[in-house]
Every structure is written in structure tokens, then in C-alpha cells.
N, C-alpha and C. Protein backbone atom coordinates (compact mmCIF):
# COMPACT_ATOMS: atom_id res chain seq x y z
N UNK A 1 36.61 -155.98 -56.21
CA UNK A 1 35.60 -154.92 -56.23
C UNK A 1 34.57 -155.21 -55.15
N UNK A 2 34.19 -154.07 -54.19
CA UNK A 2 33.15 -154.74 -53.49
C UNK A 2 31.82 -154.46 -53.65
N UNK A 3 30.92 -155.50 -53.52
CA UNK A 3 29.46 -155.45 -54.05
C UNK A 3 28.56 -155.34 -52.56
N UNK A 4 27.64 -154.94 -53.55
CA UNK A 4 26.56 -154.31 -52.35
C UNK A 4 25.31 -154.48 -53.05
N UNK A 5 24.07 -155.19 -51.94
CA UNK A 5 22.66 -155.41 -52.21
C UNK A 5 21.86 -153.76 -51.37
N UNK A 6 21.32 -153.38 -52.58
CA UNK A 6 20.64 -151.66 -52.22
C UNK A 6 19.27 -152.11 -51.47
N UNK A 7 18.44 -151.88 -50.33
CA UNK A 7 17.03 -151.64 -50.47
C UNK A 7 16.17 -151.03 -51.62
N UNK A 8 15.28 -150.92 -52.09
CA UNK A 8 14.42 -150.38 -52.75
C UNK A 8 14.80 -148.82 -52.42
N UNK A 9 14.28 -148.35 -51.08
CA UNK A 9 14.20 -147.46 -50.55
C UNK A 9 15.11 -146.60 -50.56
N UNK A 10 16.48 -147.42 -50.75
CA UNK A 10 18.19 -146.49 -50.81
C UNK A 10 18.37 -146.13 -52.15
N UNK A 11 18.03 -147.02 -52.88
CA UNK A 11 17.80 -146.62 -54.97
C UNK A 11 17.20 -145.60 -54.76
N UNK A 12 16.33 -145.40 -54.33
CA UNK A 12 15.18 -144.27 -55.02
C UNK A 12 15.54 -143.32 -54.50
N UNK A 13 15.93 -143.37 -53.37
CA UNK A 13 15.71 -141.79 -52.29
C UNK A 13 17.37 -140.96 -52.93
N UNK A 14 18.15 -141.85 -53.00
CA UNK A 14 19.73 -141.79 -53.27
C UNK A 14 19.70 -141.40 -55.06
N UNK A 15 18.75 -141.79 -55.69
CA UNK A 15 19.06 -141.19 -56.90
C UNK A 15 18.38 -140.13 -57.11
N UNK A 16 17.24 -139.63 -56.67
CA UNK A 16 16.35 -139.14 -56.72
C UNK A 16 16.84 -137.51 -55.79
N UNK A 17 17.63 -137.42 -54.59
CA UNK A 17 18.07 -136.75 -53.73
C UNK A 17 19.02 -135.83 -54.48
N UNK A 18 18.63 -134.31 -53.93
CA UNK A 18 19.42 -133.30 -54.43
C UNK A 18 20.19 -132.80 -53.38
N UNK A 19 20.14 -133.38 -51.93
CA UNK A 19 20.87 -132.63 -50.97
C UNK A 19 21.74 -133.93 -50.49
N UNK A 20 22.84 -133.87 -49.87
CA UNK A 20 24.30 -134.47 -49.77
C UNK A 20 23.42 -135.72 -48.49
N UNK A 21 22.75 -136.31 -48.75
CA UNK A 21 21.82 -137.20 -47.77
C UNK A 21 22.95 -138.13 -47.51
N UNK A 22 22.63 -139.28 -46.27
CA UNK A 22 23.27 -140.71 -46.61
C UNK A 22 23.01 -141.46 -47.72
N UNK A 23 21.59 -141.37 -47.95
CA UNK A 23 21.38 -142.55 -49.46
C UNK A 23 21.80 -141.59 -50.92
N UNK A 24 21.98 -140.61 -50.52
CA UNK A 24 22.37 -139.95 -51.88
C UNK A 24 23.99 -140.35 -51.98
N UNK A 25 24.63 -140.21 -50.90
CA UNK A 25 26.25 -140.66 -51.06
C UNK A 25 26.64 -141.76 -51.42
N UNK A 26 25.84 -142.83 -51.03
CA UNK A 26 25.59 -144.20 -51.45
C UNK A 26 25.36 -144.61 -53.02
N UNK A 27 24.34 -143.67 -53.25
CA UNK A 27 23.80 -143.94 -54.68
C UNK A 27 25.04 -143.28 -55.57
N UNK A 28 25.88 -142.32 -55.27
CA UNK A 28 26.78 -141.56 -55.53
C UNK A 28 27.65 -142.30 -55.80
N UNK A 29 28.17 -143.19 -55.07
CA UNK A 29 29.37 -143.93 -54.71
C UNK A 29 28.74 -145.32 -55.99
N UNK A 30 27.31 -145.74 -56.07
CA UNK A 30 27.23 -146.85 -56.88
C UNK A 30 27.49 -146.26 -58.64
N UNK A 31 26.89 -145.20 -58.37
CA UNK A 31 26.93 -144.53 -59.99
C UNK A 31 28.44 -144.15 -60.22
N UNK A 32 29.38 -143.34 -59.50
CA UNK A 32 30.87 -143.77 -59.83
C UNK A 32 31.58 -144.83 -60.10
N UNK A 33 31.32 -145.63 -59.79
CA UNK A 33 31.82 -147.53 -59.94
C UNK A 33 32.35 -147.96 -58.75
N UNK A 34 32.56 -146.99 -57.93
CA UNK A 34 32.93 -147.27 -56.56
C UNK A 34 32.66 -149.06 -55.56
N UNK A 35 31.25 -149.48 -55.94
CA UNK A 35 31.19 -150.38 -55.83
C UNK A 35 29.99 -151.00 -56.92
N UNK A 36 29.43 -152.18 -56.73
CA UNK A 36 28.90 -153.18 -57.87
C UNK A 36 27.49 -153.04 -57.18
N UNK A 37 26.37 -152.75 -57.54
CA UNK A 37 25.35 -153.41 -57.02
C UNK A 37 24.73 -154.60 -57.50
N UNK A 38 24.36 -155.36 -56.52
CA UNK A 38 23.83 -156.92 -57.06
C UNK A 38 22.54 -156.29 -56.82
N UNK A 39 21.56 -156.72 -57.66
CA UNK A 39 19.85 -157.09 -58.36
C UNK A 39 19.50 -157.93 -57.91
N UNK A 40 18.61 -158.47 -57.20
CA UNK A 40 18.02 -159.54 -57.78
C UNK A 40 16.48 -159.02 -58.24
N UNK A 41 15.89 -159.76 -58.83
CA UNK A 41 14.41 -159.88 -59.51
C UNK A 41 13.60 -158.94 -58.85
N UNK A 42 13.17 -159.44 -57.51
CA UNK A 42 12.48 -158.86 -56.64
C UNK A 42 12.76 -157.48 -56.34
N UNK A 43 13.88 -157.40 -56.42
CA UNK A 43 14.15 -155.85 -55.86
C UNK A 43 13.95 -155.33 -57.23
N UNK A 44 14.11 -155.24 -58.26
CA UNK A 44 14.22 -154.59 -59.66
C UNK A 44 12.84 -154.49 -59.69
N UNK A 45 12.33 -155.98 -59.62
CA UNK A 45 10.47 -155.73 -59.93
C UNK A 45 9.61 -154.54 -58.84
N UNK A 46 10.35 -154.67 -57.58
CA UNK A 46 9.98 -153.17 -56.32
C UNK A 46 9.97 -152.52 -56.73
N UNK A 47 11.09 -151.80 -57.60
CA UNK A 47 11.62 -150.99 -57.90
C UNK A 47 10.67 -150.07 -59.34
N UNK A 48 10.26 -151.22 -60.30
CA UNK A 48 9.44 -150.88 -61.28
C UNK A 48 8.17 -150.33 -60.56
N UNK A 49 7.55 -151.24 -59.70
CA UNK A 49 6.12 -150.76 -59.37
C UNK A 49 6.50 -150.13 -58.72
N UNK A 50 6.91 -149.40 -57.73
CA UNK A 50 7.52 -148.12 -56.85
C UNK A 50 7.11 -146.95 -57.65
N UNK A 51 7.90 -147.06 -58.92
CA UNK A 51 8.03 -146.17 -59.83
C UNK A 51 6.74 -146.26 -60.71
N UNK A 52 6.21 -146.65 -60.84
CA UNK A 52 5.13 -146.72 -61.41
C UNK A 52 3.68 -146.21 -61.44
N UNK A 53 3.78 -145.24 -59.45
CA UNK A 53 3.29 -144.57 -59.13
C UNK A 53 3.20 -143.28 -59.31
N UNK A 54 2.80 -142.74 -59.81
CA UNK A 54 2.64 -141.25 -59.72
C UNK A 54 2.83 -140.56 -58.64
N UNK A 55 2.21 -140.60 -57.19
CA UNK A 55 2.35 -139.93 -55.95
C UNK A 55 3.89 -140.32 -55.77
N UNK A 56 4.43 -141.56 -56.07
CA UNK A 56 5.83 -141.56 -55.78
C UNK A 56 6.77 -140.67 -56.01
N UNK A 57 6.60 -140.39 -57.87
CA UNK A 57 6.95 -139.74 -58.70
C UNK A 57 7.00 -138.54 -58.16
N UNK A 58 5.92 -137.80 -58.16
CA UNK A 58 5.61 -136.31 -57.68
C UNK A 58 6.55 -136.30 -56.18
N UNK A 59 6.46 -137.33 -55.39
CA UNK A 59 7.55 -136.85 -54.08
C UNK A 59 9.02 -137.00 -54.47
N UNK A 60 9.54 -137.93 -55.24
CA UNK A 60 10.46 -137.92 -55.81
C UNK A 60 11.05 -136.57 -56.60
N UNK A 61 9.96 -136.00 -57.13
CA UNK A 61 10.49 -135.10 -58.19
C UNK A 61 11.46 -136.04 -59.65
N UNK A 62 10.20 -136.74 -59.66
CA UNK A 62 11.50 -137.37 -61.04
C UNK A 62 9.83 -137.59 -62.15
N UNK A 63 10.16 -137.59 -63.11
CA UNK A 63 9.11 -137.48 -64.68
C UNK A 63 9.54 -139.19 -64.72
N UNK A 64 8.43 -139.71 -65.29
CA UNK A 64 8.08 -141.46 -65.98
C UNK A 64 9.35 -140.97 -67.23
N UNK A 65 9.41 -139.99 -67.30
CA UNK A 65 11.06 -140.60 -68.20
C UNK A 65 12.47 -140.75 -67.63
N UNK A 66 12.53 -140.16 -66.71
CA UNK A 66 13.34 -140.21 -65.62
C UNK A 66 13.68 -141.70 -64.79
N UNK A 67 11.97 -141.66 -64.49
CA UNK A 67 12.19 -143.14 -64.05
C UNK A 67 12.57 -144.32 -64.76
N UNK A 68 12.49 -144.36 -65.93
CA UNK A 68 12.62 -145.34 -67.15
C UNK A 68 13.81 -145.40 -67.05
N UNK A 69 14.58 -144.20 -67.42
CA UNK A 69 15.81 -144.59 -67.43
C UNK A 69 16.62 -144.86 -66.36
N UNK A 70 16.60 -144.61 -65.23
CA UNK A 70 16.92 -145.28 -63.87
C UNK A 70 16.38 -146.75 -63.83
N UNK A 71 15.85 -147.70 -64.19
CA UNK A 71 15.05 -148.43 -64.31
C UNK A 71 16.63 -148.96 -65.25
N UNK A 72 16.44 -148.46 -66.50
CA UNK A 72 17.33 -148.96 -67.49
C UNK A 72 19.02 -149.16 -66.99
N UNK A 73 19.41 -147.97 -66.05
CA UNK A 73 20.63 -147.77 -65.66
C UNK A 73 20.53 -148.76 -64.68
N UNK A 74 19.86 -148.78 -63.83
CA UNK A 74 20.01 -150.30 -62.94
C UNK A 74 20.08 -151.61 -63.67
N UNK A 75 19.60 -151.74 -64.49
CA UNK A 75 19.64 -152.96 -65.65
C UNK A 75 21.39 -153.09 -66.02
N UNK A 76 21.90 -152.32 -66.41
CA UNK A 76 22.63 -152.13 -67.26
C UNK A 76 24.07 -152.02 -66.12
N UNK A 77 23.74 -151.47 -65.61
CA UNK A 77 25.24 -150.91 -64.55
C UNK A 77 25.10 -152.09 -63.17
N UNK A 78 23.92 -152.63 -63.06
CA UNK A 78 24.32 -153.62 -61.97
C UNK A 78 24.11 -155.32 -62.57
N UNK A 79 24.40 -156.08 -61.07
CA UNK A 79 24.88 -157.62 -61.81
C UNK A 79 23.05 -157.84 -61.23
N UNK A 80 22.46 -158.93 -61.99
CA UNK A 80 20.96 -159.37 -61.31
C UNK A 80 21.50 -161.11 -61.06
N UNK A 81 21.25 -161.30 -59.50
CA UNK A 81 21.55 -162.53 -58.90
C UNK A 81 20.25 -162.94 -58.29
N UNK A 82 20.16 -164.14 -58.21
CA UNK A 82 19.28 -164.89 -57.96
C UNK A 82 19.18 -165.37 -56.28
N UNK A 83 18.34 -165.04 -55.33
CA UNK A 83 18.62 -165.08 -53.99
C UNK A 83 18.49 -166.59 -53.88
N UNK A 84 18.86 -166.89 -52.88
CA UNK A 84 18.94 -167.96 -52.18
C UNK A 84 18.69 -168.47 -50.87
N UNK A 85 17.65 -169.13 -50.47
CA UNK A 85 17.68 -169.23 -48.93
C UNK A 85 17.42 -170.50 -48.32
């Protein structure tokens, strides 16, 4: 199976996106099972405070319940690895 580390920036825009974008095909391709996304901490914790914004929210077009559960589906559907350098 091949795995893939997302930016912050490719999660959000790619789940969040209603028109056939690059990060929407991407995010497309992770939510089919197509491939695995690896987590780590840092990016999940981006990812919370990202979302945690309201102005984000409102450009996003996504509701704090929306985001929760994207939040949850990244939990759940990807692996969380520990970086290394």
C-alpha cells in the first residue's frame, strides 16, 4: 500500500474543496483508501489549531462540527508516526 505524509494545507483545502482542485483529488484519493496517510503529532496538532479558527472556518466553508469530525476521521483512517531526524 503506498503511504503518504499530507501538509496541513493539502488536508484542509482537499477536504474542504468543492471543485475538482489538485488537493481535492488527493484528499479524494486518501478518503477512498487509495493510499495511507501517515500523522505525525505535529501535523494533527496544525491541523487542530488551524481549525480552531473561525476566519479559517468561514473560508473553508466548513461548521466546528464539520471540523471535529475531520479531526476525528484523520485520527481514525490514518497511521500517527513519530518523526525522526
Amino acid at each position: 500500500m503506498l503511504t503518504a505524509v499530507l501538509d496541513t494545507q493539502i488536508i484542509l483545502r482537499g477536504a474542504a474543496s468543492a471543485a475538482p482542485s489538485i488537493t481535492a483529488k488527493i484528499y479524494a484519493a486518501w478518503d477512498a483508501g487509495r493510499f495511507t496517510m501517515l500523522l505525525s503529532e505535529p501535523i494533527l496538532t496544525e491541523v487542530e489549531d488551524v481549525l480552531a479558527r473561525p476566519e479559517v472556518l468561514r473560508k473553508l466553508h466548513m461548521t466546528p462540527i464539520e471540523a471535529v469530525a475531520l479531526i476525528e476521521l484523520l485520527k481514525r483512517q490514518s497511521i500517527l508516526v513519530t518523526p525522526t531526524v
